[in-house]
Protein backbone atom coordinates (compact mmCIF):
# COMPACT_ATOMS: atom_id res chain seq x y z
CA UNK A 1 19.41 -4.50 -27.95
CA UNK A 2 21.98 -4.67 -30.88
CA UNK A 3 21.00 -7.17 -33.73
CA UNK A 4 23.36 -8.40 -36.42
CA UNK A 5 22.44 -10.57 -39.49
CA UNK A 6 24.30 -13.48 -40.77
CA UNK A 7 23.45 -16.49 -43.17
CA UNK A 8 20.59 -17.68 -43.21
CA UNK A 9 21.82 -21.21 -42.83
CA UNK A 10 20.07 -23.15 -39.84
CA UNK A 11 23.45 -25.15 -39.56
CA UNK A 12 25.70 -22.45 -38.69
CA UNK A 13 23.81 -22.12 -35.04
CA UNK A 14 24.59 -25.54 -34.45
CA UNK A 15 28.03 -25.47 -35.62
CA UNK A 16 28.63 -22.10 -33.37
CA UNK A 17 27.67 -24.66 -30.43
CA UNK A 18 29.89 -27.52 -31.04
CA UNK A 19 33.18 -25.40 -31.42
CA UNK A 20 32.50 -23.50 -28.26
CA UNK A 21 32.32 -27.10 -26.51
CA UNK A 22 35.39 -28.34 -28.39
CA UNK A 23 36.89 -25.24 -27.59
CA UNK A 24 36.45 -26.10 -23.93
CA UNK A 25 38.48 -29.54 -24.09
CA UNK A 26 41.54 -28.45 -26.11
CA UNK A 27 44.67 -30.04 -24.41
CA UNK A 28 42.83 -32.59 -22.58
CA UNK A 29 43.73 -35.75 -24.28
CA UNK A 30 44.95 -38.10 -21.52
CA UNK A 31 42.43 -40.32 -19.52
CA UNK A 32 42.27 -37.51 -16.14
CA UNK A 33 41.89 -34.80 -18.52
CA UNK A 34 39.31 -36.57 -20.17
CA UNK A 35 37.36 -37.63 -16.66
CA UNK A 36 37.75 -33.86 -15.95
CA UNK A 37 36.36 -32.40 -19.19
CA UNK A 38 33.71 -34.55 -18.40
CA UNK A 39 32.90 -33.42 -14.85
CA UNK A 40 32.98 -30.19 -16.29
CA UNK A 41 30.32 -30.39 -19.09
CA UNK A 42 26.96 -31.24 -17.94
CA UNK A 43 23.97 -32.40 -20.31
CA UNK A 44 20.59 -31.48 -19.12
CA UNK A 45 17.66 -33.16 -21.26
CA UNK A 46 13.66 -32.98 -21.23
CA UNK A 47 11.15 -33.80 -23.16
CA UNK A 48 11.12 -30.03 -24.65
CA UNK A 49 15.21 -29.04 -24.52
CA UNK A 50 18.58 -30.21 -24.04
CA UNK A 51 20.86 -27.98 -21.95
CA UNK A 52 24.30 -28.54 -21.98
CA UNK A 53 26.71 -26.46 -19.82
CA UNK A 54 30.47 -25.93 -20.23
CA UNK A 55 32.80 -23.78 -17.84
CA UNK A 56 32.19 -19.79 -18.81
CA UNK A 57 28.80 -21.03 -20.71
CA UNK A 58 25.67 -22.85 -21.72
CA UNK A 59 23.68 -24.03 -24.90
CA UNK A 60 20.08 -24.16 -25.32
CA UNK A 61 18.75 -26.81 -28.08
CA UNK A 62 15.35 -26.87 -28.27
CA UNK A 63 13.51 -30.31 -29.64
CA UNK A 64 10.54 -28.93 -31.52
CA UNK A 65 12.56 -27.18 -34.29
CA UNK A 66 15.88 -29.23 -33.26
CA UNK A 67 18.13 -26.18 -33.44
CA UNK A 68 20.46 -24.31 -31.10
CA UNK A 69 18.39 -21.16 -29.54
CA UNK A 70 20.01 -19.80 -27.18
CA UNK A 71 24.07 -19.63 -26.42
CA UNK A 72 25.46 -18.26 -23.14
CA UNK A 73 28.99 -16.80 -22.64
CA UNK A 74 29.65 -14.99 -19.27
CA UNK A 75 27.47 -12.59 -18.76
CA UNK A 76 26.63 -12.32 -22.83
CA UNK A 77 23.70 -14.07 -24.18
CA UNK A 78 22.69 -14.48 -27.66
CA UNK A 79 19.17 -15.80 -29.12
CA UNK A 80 19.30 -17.82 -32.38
CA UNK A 81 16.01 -16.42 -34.21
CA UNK A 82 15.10 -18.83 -37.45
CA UNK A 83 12.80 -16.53 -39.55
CA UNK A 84 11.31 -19.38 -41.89
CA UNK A 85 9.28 -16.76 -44.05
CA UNK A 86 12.48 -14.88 -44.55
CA UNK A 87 14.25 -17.68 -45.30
CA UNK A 88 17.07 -16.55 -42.74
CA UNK A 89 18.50 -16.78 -39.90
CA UNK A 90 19.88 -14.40 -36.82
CA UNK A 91 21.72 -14.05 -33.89
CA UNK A 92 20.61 -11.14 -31.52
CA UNK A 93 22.51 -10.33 -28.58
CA UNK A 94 19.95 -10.07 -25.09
CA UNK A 95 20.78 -7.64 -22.62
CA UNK A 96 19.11 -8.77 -19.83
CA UNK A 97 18.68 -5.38 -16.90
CA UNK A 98 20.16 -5.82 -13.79
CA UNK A 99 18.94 -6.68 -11.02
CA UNK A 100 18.32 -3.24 -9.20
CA UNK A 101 18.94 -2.67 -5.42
CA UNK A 102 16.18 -0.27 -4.11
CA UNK A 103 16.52 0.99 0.21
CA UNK A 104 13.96 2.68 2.44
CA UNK A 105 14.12 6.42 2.18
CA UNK A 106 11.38 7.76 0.53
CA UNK A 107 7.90 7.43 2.32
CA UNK A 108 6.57 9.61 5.45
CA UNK A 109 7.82 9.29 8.80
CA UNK A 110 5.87 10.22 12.88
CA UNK A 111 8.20 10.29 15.36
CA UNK A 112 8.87 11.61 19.10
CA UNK A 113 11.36 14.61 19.67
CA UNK A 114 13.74 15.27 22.62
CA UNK A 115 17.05 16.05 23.63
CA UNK A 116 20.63 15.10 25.04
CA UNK A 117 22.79 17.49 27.29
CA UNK A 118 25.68 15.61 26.13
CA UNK A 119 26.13 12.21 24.44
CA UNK A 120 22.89 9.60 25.76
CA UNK A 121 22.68 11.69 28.94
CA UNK A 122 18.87 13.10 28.86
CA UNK A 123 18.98 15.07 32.01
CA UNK A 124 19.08 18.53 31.13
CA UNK A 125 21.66 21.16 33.28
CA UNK A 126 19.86 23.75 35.45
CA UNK A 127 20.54 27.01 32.95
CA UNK A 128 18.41 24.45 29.89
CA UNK A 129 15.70 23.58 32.31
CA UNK A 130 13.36 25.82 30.65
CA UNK A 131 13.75 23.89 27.60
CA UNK A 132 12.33 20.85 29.63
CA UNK A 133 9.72 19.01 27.13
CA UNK A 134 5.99 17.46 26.99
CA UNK A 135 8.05 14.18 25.17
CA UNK A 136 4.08 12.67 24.30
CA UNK A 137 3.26 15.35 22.39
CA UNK A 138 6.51 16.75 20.87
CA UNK A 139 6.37 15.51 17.42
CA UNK A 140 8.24 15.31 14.35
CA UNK A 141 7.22 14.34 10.80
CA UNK A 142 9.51 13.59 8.19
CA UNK A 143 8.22 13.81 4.42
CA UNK A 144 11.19 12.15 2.30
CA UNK A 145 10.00 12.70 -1.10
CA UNK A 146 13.29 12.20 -3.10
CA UNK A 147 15.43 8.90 -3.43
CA UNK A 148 18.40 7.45 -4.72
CA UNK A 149 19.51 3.87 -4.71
CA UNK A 150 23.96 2.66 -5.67
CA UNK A 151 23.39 -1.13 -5.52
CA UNK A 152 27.27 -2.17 -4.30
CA UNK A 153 26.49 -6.33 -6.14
CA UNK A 154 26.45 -6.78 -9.54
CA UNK A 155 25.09 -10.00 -9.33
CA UNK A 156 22.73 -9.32 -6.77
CA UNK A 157 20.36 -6.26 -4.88
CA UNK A 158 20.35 -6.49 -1.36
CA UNK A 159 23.28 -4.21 -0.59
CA UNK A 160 23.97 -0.45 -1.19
CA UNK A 161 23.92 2.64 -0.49
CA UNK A 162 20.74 5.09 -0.04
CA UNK A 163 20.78 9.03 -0.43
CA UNK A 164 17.83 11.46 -1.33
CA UNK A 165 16.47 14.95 0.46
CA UNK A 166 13.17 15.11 2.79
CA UNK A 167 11.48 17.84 4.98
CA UNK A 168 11.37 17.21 8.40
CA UNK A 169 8.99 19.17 10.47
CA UNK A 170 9.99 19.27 14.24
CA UNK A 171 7.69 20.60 16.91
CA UNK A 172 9.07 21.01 20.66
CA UNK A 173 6.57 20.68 22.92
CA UNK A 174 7.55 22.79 25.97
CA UNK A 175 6.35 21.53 29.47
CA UNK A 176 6.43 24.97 31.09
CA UNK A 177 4.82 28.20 30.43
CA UNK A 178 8.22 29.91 29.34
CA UNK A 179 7.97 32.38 26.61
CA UNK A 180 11.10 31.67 24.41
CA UNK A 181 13.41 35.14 23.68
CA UNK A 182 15.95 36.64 22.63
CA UNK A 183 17.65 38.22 25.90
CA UNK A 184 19.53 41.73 25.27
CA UNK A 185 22.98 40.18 24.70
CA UNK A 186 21.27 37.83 21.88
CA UNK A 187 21.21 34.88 23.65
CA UNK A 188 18.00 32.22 23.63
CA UNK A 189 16.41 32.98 27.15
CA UNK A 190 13.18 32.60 28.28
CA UNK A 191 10.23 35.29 29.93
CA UNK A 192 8.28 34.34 33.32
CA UNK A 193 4.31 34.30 33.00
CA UNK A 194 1.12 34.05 34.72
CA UNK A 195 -0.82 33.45 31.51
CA UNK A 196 -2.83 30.54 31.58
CA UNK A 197 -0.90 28.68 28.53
CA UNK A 198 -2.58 25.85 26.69
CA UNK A 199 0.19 25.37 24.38
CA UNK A 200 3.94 25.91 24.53
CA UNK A 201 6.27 24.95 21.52
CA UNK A 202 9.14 25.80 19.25
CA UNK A 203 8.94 24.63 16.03
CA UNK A 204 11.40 23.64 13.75
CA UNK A 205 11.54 23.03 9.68
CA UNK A 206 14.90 20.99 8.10
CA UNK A 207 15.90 20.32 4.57
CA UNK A 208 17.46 17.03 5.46
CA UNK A 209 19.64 14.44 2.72
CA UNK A 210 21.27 11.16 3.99
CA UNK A 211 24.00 9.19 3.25
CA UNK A 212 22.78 5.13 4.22
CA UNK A 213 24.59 2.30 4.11
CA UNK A 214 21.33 -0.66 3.21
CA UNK A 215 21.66 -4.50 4.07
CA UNK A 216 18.68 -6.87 3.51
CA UNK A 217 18.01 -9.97 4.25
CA UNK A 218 17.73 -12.82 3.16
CA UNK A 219 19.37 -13.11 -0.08
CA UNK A 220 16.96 -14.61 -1.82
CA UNK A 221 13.58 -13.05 -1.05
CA UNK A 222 12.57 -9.59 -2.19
CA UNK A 223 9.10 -9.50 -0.55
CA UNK A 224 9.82 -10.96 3.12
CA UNK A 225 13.14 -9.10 3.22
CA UNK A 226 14.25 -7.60 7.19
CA UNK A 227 16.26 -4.25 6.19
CA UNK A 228 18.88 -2.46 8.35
CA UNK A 229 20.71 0.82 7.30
CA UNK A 230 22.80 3.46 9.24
CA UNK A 231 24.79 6.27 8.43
CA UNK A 232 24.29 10.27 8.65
CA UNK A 233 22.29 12.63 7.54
CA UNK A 234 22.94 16.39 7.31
CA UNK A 235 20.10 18.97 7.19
CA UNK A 236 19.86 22.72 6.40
CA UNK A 237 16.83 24.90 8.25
CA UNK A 238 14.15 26.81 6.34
CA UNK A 239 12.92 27.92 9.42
CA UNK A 240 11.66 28.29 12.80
CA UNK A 241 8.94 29.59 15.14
CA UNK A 242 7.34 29.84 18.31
CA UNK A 243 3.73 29.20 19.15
CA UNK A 244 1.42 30.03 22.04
CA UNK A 245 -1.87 29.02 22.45
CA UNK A 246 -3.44 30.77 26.41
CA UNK A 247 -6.75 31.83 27.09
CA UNK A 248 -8.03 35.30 29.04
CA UNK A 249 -11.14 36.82 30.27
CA UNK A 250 -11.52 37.25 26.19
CA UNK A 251 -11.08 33.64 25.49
CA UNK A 252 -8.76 31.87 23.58
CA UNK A 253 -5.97 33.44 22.14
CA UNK A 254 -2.50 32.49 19.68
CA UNK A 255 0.52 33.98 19.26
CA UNK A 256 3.08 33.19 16.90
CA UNK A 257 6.83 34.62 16.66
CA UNK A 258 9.64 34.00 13.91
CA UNK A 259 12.16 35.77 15.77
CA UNK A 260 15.38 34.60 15.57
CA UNK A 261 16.36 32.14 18.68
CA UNK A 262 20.01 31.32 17.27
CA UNK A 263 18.57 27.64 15.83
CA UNK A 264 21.69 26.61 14.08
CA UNK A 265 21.33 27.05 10.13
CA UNK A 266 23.59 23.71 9.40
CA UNK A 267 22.97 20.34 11.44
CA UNK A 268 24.23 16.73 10.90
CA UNK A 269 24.03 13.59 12.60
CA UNK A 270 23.78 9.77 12.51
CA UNK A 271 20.17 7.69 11.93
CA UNK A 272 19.21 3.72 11.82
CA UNK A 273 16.15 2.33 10.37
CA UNK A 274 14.89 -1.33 10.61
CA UNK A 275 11.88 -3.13 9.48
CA UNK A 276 10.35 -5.73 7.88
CA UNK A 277 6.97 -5.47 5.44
CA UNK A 278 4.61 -3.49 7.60
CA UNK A 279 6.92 -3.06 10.72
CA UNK A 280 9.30 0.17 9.77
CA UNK A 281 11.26 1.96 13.33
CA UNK A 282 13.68 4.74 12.69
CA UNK A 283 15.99 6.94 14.95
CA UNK A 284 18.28 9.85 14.21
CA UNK A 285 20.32 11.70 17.36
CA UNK A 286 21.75 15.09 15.77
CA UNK A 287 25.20 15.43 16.45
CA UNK A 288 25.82 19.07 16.51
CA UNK A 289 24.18 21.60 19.02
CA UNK A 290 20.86 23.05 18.46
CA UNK A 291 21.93 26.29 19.53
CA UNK A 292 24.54 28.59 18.03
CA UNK A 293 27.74 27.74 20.61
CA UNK A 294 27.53 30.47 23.45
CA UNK A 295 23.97 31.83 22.33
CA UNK A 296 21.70 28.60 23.86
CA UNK A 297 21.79 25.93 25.96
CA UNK A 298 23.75 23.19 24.79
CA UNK A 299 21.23 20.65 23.49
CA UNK A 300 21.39 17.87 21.06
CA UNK A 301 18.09 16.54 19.40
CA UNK A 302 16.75 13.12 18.98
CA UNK A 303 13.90 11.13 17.60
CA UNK A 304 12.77 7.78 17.84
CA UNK A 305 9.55 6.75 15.38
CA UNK A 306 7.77 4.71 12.64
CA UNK A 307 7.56 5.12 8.80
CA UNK A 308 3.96 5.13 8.04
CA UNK A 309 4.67 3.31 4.37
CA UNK A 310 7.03 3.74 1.63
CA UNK A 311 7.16 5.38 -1.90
């Protein structure tokens, strides 16, 4: 807030509110000029202040101490501040913040994992059969801790753009008892066995930052507001493991591998999320392959869920 002193006559206020009026009337002499200037200026009066508006601006005149207070000009708005102890008088220029556009990123997300062959076909090809999924309990969890909001209005803050970085946590439940390999020309395979598996999975871990496009709606409600946003998202792994849960004539038993299964290193993709106070859905479909090309199956993950709530 810059401040800037001038005299301390009460008068000058008032006179800095007439010329701006006058100033909006030059060159309208005749009688239609005259009916326009005076569609144009509008006097709003209470018991407590007199407004009166003029194209590009406004003046505030308040009755108690009957002096101008407040003078608009565009988007500039200056206070008149009458320090009567001093014996002078201001005018301080307000900077008032905008208003700030803020999307849904941040916050924790549950979901449901599974995959394409090829673009919205689910059925899986006969050599990625072994890849065939438990879809109930194949989860993911999505932990976006870090946000950041371009509002695209000036004069407004439902539209913009949304980016950030999360963790998201993958976990492919496999509905067969194939152990996930490494065959001996590198590619992801699978071994046959008769162990009596409880639990079957391949488990995934992405650094993951989006690029969103945010609308919400309606205009003029913050609180009640129905978002919608879209755009990609790319997402760089930290790792990856296998985990098998069987039990024996000793009981129950766990094994857990980090072997390399030729998970791609680099993904990207395209996600929506919706909602509306309490109501939050997302989905994401990955658009490049799981699987280093010619070391996998050709897969292509996706995920439908909820955000649990919002940072």
């Amino acid at each position: 807030m810059k401040t800037m002193y001038i005299s301390p006559l009460r008068t000058m206020a008032a006179a800095l509110a007439i010329t701006l009026i006058s100033v909006s009337a030059i060159a309208q002499s005749d009688n239609d000029r005259e009916k326009k200037r005076t569609d144009l200026v509008t006097v709003e009066e209470t018991s407590s202040y007199t407004n009166v508006t003029f194209p590009g601006g406004r003046v505030e005149v308040h009755h108690r101490n009957d002096t101008v207070t407040r003078i608009t000009l565009g988007s500039r708005k200056f206070e008149i501040l009458d320090e009567s102890k001093q014996g002078t008088t201001r005018i301080r220029m307000v900077h008032e913040p905008r208003q700030t556009f803020k999307g849904h990123w941040a916050g924790v997300d549950l979901g449901l994992n599974n995959f394409f062959s090829s673009p919205f076909k689910s059925e899986l090809p006969q050599d990625a059969r072994f890849m065939d999924l438990n879809t109930g309990k194949s989860v993911t969890v999505g932990v976006n801790i870090l946000q950041h909001n371009i509002g695209l209005q000036k004069n407004s803050n439902n539209l913009g753009l949304v980016t950030g970085m999360g963790i998201t946590f993958n976990n492919y439940r496999l509905d067969s008892p194939n152990i996930l390999t490494r065959d001996e020309q590198g590619n992801t395979s699978y071994i046959v066995t008769d162990r009596d598996i409880k639990k079957n999975k391949l488990t995934t871990t992405f650094l993951t930052v989006p690029l969103l496009l945010e609308v919400q709606i309606p205009n003029s409600s913050d609180r009640n507001r129905i978002y919608l946003s879209g755009g990609l998202y790319s997402g760089f792994k930290l790792g990856s493991h296998t985990k098998m849960v069987y039990h024996d004539n000793a009981g129950s038993k766990k094994e857990k591998s980090r072997s390399d299964l030729n998970v791609n290193s680099f993904k990207y993709g395209a996600t929506v999320r919706a909602g509306s106070r309490f109501v939050k859905l997302y989905a994401t479909c990955d658009l490049s392959r799981m699987f280093q090309a010619g070391q996998g199956p050709e897969l292509y993950p996706w995920s439908v869920g909820i955000t649990l709530l919002n940072f």
